[in-house]
C-alpha atoms as a PDB file:
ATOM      1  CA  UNK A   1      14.005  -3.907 -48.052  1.00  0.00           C
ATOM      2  CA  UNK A   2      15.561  -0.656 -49.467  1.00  0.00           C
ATOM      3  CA  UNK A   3      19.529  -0.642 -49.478  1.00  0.00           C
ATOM      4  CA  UNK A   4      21.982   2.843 -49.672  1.00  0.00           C
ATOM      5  CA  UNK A   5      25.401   1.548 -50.907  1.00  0.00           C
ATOM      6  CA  UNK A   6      24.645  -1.906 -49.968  1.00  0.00           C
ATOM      7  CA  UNK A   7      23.609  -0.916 -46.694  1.00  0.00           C
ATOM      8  CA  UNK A   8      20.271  -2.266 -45.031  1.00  0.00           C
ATOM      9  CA  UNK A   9      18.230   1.543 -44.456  1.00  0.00           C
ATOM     10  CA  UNK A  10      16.671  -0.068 -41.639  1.00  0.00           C
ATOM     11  CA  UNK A  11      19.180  -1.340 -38.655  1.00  0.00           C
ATOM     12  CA  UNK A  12      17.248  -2.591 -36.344  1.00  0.00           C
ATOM     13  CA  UNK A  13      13.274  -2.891 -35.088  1.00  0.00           C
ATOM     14  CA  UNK A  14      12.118  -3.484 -31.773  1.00  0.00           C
ATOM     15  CA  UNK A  15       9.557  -5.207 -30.685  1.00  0.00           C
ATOM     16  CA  UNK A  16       8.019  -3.595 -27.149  1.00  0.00           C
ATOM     17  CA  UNK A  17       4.457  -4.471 -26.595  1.00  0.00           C
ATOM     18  CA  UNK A  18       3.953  -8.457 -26.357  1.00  0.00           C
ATOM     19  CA  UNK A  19       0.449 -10.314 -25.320  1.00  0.00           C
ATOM     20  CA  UNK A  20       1.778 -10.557 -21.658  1.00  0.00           C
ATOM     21  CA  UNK A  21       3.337  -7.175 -21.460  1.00  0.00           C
ATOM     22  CA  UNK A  22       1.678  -4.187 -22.831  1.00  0.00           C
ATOM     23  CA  UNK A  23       3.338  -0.485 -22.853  1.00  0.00           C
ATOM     24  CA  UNK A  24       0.673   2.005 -22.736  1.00  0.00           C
ATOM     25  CA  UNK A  25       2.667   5.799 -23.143  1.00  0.00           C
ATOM     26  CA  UNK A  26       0.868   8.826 -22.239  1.00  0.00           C
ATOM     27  CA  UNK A  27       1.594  11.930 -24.337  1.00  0.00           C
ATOM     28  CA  UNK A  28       4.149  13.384 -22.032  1.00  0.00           C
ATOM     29  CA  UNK A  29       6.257  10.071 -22.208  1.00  0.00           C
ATOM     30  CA  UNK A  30       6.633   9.492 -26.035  1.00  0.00           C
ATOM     31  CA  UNK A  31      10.415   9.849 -26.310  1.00  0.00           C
ATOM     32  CA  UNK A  32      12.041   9.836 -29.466  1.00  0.00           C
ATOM     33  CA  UNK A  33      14.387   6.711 -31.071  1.00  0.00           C
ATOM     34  CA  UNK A  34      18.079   7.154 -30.995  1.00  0.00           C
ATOM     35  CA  UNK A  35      17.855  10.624 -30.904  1.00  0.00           C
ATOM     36  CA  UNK A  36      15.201  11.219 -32.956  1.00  0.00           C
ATOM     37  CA  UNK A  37      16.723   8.961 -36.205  1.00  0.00           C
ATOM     38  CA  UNK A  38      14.124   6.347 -36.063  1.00  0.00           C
ATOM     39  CA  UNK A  39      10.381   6.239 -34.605  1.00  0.00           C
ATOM     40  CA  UNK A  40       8.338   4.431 -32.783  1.00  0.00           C
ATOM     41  CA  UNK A  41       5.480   2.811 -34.028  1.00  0.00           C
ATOM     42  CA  UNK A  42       1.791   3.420 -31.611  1.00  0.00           C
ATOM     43  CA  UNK A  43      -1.458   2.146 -31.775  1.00  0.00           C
ATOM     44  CA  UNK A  44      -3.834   4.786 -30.985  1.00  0.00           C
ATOM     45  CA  UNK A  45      -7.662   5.831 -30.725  1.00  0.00           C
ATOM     46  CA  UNK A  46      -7.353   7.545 -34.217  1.00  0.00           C
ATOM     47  CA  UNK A  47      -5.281   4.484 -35.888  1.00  0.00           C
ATOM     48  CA  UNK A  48      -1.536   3.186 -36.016  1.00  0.00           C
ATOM     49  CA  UNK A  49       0.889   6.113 -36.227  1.00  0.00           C
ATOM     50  CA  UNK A  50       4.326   6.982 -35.454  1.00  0.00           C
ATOM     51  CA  UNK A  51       5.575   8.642 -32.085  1.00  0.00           C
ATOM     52  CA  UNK A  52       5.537  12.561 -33.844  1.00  0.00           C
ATOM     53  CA  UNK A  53       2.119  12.160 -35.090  1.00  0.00           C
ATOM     54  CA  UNK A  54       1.178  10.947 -32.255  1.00  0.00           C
ATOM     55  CA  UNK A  55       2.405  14.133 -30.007  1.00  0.00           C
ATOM     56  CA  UNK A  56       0.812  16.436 -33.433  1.00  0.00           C
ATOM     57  CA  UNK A  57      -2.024  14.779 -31.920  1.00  0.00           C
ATOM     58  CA  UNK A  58      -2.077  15.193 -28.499  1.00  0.00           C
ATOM     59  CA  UNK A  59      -2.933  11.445 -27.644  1.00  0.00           C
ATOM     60  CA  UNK A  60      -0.978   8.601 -26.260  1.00  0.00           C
ATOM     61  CA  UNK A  61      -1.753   4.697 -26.704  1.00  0.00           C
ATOM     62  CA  UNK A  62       0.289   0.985 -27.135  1.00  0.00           C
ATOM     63  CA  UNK A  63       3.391   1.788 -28.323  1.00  0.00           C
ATOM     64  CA  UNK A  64       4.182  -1.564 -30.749  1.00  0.00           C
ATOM     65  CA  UNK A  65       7.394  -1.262 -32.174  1.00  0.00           C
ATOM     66  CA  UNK A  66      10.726   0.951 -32.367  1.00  0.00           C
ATOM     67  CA  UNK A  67      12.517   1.182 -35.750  1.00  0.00           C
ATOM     68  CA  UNK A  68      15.593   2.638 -37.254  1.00  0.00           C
END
């Protein structure tokens, strides 16, 4: 874990996809974490990126995890 003035960096981290429940997000419905602060984490046909690259890329997939 990194720490800024004794301060956990990361606050909290989501999980969203689960083996009974899986979130599949087109392009178009990638939104951004608290305002665009943290990211979400996606699991796509060219790998595991975040939510930006993701949209660079113009594809959607399994969107695993939110962080920030």
């Amino acid at each position: 874990m990194k720490y800024v003035n004794g301060e956990s960096v990361i606050h909290e981290l989501t999980r969203v996809s689960r083996p009974g429940r899986r979130d599949y997000k087109g392009t178009a419905y990638i939104k951004p974490v608290i305002g665009g602060l943290g990211l979400s984490i996606l699991t796509t046909s060219k790998g595991v990126v975040s939510h930006k690259k993701a949209k660079e890329l113009g594809i959607g997939g399994e969107v695993l995890c939110t962080v920030w």
